[in-house]
C-alpha atoms as a PDB file:
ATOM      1  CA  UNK A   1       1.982  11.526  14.319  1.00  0.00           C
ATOM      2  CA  UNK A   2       5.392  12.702  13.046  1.00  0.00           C
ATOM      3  CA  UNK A   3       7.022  14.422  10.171  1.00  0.00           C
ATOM      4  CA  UNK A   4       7.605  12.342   7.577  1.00  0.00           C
ATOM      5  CA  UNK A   5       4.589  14.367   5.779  1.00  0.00           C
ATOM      6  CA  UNK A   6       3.917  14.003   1.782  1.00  0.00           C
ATOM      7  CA  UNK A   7       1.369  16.824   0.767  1.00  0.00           C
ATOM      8  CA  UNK A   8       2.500  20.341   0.501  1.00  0.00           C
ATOM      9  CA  UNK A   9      -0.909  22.367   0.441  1.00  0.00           C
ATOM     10  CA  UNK A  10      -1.377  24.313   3.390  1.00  0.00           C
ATOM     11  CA  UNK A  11      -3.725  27.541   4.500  1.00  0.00           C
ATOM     12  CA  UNK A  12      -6.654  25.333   3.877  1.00  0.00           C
ATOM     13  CA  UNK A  13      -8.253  23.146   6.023  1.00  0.00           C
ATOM     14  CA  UNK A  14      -7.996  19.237   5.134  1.00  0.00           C
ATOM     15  CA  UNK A  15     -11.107  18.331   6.570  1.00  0.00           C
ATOM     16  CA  UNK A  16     -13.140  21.186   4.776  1.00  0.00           C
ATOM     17  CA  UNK A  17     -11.772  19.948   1.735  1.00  0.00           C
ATOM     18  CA  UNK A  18     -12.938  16.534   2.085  1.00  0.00           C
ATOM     19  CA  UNK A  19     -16.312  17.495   3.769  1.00  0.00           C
ATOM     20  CA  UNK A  20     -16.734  19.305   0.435  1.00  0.00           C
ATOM     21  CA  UNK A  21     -15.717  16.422  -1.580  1.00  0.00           C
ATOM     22  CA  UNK A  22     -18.220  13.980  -0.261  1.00  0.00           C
ATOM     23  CA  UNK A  23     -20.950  16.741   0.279  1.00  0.00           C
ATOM     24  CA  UNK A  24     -23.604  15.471  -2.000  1.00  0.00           C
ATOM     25  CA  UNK A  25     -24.758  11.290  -2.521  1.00  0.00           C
ATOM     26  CA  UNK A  26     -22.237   9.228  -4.301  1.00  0.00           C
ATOM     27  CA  UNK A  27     -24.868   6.711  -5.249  1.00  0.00           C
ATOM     28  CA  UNK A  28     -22.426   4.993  -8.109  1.00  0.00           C
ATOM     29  CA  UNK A  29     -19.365   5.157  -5.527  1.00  0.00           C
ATOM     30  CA  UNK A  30     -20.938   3.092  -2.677  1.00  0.00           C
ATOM     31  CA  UNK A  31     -22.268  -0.233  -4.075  1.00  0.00           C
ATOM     32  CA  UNK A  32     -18.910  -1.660  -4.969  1.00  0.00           C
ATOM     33  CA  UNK A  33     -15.467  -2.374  -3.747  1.00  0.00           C
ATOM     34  CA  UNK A  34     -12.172  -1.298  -5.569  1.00  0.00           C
ATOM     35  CA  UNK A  35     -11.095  -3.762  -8.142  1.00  0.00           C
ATOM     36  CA  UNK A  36      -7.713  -4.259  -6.878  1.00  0.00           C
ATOM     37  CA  UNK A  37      -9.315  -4.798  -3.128  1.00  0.00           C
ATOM     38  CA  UNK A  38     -12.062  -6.926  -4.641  1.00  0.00           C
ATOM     39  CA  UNK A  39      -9.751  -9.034  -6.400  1.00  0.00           C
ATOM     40  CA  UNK A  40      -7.475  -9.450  -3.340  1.00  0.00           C
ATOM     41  CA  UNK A  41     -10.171  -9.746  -0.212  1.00  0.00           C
ATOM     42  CA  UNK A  42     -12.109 -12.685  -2.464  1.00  0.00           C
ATOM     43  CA  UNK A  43      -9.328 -15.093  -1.759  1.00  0.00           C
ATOM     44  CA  UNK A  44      -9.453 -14.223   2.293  1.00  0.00           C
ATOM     45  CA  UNK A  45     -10.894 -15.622   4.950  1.00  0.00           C
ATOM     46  CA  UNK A  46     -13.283 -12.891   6.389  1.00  0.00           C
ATOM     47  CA  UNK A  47     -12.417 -11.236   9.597  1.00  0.00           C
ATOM     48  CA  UNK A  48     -11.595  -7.907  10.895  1.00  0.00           C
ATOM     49  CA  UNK A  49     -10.786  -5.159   8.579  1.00  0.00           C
ATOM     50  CA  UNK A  50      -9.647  -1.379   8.948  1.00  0.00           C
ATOM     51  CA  UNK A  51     -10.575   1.131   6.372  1.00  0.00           C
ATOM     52  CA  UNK A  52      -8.424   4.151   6.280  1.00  0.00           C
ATOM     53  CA  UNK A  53      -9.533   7.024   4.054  1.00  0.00           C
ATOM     54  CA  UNK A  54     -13.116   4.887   3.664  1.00  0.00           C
ATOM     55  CA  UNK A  55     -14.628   8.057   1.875  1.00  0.00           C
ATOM     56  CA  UNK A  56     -18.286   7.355   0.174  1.00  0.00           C
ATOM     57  CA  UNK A  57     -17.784   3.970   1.740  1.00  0.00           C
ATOM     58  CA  UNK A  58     -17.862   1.147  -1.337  1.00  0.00           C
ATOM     59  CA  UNK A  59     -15.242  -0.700  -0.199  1.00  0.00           C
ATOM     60  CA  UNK A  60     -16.538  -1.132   3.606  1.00  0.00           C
ATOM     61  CA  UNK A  61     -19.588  -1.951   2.523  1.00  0.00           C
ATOM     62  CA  UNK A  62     -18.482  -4.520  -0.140  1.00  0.00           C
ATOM     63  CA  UNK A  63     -16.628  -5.973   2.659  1.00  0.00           C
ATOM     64  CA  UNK A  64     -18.957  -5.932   5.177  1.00  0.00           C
ATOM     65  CA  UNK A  65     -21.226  -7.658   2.533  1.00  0.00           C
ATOM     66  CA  UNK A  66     -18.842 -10.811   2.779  1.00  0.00           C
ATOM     67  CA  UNK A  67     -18.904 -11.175   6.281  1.00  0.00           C
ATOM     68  CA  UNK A  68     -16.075  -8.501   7.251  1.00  0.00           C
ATOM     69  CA  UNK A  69     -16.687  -6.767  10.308  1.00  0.00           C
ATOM     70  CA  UNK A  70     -15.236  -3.251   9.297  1.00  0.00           C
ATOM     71  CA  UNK A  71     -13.687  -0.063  11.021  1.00  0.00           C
ATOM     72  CA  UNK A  72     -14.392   3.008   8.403  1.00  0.00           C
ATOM     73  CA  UNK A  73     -12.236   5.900   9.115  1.00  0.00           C
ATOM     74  CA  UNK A  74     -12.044   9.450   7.396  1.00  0.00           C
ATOM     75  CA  UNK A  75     -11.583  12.612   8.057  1.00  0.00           C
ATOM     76  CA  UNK A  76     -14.751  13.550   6.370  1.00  0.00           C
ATOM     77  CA  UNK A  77     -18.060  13.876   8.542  1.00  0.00           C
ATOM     78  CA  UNK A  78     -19.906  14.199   5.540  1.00  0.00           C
ATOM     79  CA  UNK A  79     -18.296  10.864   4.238  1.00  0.00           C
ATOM     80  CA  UNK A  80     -18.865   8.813   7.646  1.00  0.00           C
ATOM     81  CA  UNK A  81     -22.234  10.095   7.692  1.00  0.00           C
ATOM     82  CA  UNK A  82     -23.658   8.578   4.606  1.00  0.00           C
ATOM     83  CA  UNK A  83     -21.495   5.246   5.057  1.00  0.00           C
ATOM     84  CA  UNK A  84     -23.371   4.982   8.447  1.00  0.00           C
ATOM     85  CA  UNK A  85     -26.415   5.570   6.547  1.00  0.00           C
ATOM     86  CA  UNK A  86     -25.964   3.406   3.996  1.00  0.00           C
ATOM     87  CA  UNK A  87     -24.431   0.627   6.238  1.00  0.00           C
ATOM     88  CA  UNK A  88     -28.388   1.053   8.306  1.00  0.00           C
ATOM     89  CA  UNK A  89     -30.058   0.854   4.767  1.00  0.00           C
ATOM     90  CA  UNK A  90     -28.733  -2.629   3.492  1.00  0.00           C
ATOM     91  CA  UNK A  91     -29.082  -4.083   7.156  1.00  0.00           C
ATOM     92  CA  UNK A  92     -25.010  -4.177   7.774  1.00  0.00           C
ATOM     93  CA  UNK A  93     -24.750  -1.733  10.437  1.00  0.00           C
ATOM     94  CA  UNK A  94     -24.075  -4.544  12.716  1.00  0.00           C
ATOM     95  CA  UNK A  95     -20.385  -4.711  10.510  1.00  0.00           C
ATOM     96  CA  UNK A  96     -19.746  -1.895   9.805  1.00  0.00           C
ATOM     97  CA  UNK A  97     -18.490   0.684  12.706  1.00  0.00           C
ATOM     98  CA  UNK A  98     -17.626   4.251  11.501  1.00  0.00           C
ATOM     99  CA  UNK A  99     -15.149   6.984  13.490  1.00  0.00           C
ATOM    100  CA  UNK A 100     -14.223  10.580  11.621  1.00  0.00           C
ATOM    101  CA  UNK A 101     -10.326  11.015  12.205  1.00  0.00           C
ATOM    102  CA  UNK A 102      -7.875  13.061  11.248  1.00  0.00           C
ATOM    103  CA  UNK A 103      -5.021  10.173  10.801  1.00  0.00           C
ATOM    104  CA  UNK A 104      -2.575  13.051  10.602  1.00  0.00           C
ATOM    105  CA  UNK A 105      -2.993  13.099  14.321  1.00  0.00           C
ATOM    106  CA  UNK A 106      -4.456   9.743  14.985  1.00  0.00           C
ATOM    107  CA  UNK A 107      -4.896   6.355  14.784  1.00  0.00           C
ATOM    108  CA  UNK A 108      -7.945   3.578  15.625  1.00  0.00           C
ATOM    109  CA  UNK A 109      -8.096   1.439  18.229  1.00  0.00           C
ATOM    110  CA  UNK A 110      -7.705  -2.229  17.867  1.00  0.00           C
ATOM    111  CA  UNK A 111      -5.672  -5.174  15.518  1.00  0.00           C
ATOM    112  CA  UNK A 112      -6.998  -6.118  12.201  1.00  0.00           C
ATOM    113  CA  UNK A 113      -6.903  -9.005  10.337  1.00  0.00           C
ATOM    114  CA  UNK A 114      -6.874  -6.720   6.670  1.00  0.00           C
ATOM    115  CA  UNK A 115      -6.231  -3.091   6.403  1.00  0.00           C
ATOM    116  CA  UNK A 116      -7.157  -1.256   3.405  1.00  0.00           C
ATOM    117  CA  UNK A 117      -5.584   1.803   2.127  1.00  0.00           C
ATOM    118  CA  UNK A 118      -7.035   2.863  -1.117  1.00  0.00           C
ATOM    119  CA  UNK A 119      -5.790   5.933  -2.900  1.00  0.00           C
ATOM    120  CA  UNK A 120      -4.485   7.079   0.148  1.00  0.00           C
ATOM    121  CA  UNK A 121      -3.029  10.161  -1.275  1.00  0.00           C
ATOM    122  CA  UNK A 122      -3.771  13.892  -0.154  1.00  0.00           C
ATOM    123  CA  UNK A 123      -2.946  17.539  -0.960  1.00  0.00           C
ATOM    124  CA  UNK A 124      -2.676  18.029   2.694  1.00  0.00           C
ATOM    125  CA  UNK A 125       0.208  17.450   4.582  1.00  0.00           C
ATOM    126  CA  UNK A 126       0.136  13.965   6.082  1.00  0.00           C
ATOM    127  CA  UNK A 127       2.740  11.751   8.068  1.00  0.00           C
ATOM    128  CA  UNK A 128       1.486   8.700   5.213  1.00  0.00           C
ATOM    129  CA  UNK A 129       4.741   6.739   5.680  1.00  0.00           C
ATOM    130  CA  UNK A 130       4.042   6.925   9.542  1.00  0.00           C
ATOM    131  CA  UNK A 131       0.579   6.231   9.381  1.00  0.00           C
ATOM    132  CA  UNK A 132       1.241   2.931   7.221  1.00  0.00           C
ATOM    133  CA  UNK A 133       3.757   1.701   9.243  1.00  0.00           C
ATOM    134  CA  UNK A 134       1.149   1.645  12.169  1.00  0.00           C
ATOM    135  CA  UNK A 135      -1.297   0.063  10.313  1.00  0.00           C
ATOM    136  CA  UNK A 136       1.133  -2.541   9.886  1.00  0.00           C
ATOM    137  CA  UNK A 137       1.889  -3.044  13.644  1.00  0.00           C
ATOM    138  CA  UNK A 138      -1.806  -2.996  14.024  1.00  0.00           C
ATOM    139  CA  UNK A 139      -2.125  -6.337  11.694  1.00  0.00           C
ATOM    140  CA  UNK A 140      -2.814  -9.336  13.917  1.00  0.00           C
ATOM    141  CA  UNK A 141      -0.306 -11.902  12.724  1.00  0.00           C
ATOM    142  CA  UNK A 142      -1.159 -13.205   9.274  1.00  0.00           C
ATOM    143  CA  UNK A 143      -2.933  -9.933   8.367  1.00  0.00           C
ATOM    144  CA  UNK A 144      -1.936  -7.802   5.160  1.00  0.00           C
ATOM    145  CA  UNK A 145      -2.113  -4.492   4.763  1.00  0.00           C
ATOM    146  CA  UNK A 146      -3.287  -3.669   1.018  1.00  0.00           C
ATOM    147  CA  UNK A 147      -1.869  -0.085   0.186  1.00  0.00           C
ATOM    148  CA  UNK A 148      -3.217   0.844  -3.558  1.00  0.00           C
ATOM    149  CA  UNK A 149      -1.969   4.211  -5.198  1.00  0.00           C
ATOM    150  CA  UNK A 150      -2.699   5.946  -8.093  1.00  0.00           C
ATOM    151  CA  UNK A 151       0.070   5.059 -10.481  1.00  0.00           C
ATOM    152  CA  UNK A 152      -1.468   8.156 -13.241  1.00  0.00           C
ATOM    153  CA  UNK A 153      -4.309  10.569 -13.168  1.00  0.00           C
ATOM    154  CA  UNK A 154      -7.871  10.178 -14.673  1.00  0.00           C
ATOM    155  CA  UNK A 155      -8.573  12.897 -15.928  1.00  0.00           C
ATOM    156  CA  UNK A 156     -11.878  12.982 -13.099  1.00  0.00           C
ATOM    157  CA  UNK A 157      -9.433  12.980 -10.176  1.00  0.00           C
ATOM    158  CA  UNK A 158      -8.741  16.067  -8.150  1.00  0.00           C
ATOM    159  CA  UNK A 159      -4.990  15.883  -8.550  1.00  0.00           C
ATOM    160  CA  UNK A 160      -4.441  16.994 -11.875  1.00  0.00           C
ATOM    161  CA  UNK A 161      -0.902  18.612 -11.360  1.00  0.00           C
ATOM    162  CA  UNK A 162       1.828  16.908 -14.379  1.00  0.00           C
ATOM    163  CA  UNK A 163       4.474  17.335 -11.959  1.00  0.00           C
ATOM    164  CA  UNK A 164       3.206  14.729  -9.158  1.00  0.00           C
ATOM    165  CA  UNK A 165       5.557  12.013  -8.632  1.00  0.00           C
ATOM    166  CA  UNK A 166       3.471   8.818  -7.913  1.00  0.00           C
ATOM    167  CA  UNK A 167       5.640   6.448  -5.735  1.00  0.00           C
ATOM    168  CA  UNK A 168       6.054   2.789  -6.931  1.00  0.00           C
ATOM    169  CA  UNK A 169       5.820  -0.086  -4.994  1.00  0.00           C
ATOM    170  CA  UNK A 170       8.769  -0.861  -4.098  1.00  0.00           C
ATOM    171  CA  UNK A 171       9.468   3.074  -3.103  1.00  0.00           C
ATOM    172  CA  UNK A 172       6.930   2.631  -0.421  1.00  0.00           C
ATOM    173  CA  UNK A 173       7.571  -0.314   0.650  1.00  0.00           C
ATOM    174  CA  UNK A 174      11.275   0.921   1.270  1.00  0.00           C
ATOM    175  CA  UNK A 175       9.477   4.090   3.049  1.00  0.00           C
ATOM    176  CA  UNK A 176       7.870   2.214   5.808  1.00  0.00           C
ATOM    177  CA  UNK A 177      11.134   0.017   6.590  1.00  0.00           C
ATOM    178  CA  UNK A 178       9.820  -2.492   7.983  1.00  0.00           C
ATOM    179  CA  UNK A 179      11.570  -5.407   9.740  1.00  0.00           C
ATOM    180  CA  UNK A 180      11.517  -8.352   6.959  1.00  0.00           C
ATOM    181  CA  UNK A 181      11.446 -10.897   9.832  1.00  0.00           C
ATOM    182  CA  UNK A 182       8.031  -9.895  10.813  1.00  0.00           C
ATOM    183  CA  UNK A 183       6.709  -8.320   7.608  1.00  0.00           C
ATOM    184  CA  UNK A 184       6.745  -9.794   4.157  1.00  0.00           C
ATOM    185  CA  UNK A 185       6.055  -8.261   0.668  1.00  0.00           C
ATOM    186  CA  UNK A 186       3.265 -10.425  -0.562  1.00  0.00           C
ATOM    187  CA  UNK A 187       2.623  -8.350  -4.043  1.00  0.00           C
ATOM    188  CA  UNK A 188       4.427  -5.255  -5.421  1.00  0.00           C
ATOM    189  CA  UNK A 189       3.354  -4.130  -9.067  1.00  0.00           C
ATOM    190  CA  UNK A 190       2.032  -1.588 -10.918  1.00  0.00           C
ATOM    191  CA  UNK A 191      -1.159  -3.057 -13.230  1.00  0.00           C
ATOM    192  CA  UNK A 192      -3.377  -1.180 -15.918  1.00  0.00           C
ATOM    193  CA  UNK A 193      -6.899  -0.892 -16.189  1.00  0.00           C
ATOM    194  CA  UNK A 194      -9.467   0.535 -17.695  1.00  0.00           C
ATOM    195  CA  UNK A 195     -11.378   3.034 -15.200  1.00  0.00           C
ATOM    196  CA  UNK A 196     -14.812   4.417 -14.838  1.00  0.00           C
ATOM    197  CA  UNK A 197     -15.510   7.795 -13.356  1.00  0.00           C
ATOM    198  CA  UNK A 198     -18.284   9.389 -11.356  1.00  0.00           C
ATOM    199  CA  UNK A 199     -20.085  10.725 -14.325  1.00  0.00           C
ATOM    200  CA  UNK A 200     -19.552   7.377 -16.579  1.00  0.00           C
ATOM    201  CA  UNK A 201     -16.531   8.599 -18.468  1.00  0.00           C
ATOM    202  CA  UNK A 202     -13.554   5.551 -18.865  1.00  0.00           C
ATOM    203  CA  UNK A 203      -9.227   5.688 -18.742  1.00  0.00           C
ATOM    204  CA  UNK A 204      -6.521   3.809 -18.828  1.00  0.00           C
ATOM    205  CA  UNK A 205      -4.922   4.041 -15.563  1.00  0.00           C
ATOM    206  CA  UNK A 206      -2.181   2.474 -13.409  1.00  0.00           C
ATOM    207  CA  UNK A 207      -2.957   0.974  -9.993  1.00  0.00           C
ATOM    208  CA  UNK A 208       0.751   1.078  -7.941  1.00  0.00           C
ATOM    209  CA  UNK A 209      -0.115  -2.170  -5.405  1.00  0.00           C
ATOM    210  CA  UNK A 210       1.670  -3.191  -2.173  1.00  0.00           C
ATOM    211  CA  UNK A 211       0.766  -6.093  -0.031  1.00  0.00           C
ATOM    212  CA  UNK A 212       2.520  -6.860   3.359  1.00  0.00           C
ATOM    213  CA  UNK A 213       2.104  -9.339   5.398  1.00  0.00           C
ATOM    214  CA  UNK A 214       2.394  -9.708   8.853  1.00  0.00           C
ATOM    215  CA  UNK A 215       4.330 -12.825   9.751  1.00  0.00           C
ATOM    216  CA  UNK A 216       2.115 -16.074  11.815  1.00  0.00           C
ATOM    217  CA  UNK A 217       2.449 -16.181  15.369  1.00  0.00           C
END
């Protein structure tokens, strides 16, 4: 999907990685939504969304909860796996469709009313800039595309390195270049809050938020 890649790490395989990642049950992970996504998708009028990078699945399913109907993608097996499975459990499998891709190489079918990209960061190299910028094209008009970083590390995350440079807002917004005629920046800021990890512990971190919109017909 180009070169415009961000992650450096190569020799290993991305989706092994991931596959390890989301290996075992994330039973805390997959009843609820991220905040900033929560706080955003309660003022919208449900529709079609697109999930990039869905991983244990909380935020499709928190969707899909509110009437969504929701395309989960990850490069994970493992990941897709249980979201299908827990999608079947609480009787939303009906909204909730699930594909494993690698979005280094491709992209979903199909426009979108929302699409979600949560923490869409990797070691691995990926054309991110690239893949945003189709996601945009893939809004149906009025659509937003909700792209949440990390703005710091919790000290539970796998990217622990002090030298990672966390792109703001606005630096992403600038990457994707996208015509301001058809596009509009909705939201660009960088909020704190407190943060709860997979085995309870709490931090202060900083959520980098971007929300485009995709002009009306």
């Amino acid at each position: 999907m180009g070169q415009d890649s961000t992650g450096t790490t190569t020799g290993v395989d991305a989706a092994r990685f991931w596959d390890e990642l989301y290996r075992d049950p994330r039973p805390a992970q997959t009843g609820r939504a991220n905040p900033v996504l929560a706080e955003i998708a309660r003022g919208l009028t449900p529709g079609t969304a697109l999930d990039l990078g869905c991983g244990a699945g909380g935020d499709a399913l928190w969707l899909a909860g509110r009437g969504w109907r929701v395309t989960a993608v990850d490069i994970s097996a493992n990941a897709v796996r249980r979201l299908a499975e827990n999608a079947q459990a609480r009787g939303l499998h009906a909204m909730v469709s699930v594909e494993c891709v690698d979005l280094a190489e491709d992209f979903p079918a199909g426009s979108f009313d929302l699409v979600s990209a949560q923490y869409f960061q990797t070691p691995f190299a990926l054309p991110r800039a690239l893949v945003l910028r189709t996601a945009a094209h893939a809004l149906r008009p009025g659509g937003r595309l909700v792209v949440v970083d990390h703005g710091s590390a919790a000290p539970w995350t796998w990217n622990q390195d002090p030298g990672t440079h966390y792109p703001t807002p606005d630096e992403v917004s600038a990457e994707l270049a996208l015509d301001p005629a058809r596009w509009r920046v909705e939201r660009a800021d960088m909020p704190r809050r407190r943060a709860t990890g997979p085995g309870g512990q709490t931090a202060t971190v900083v959520d980098n938020v971007l929300v485009i919109r995709r002009a009306a017909a």
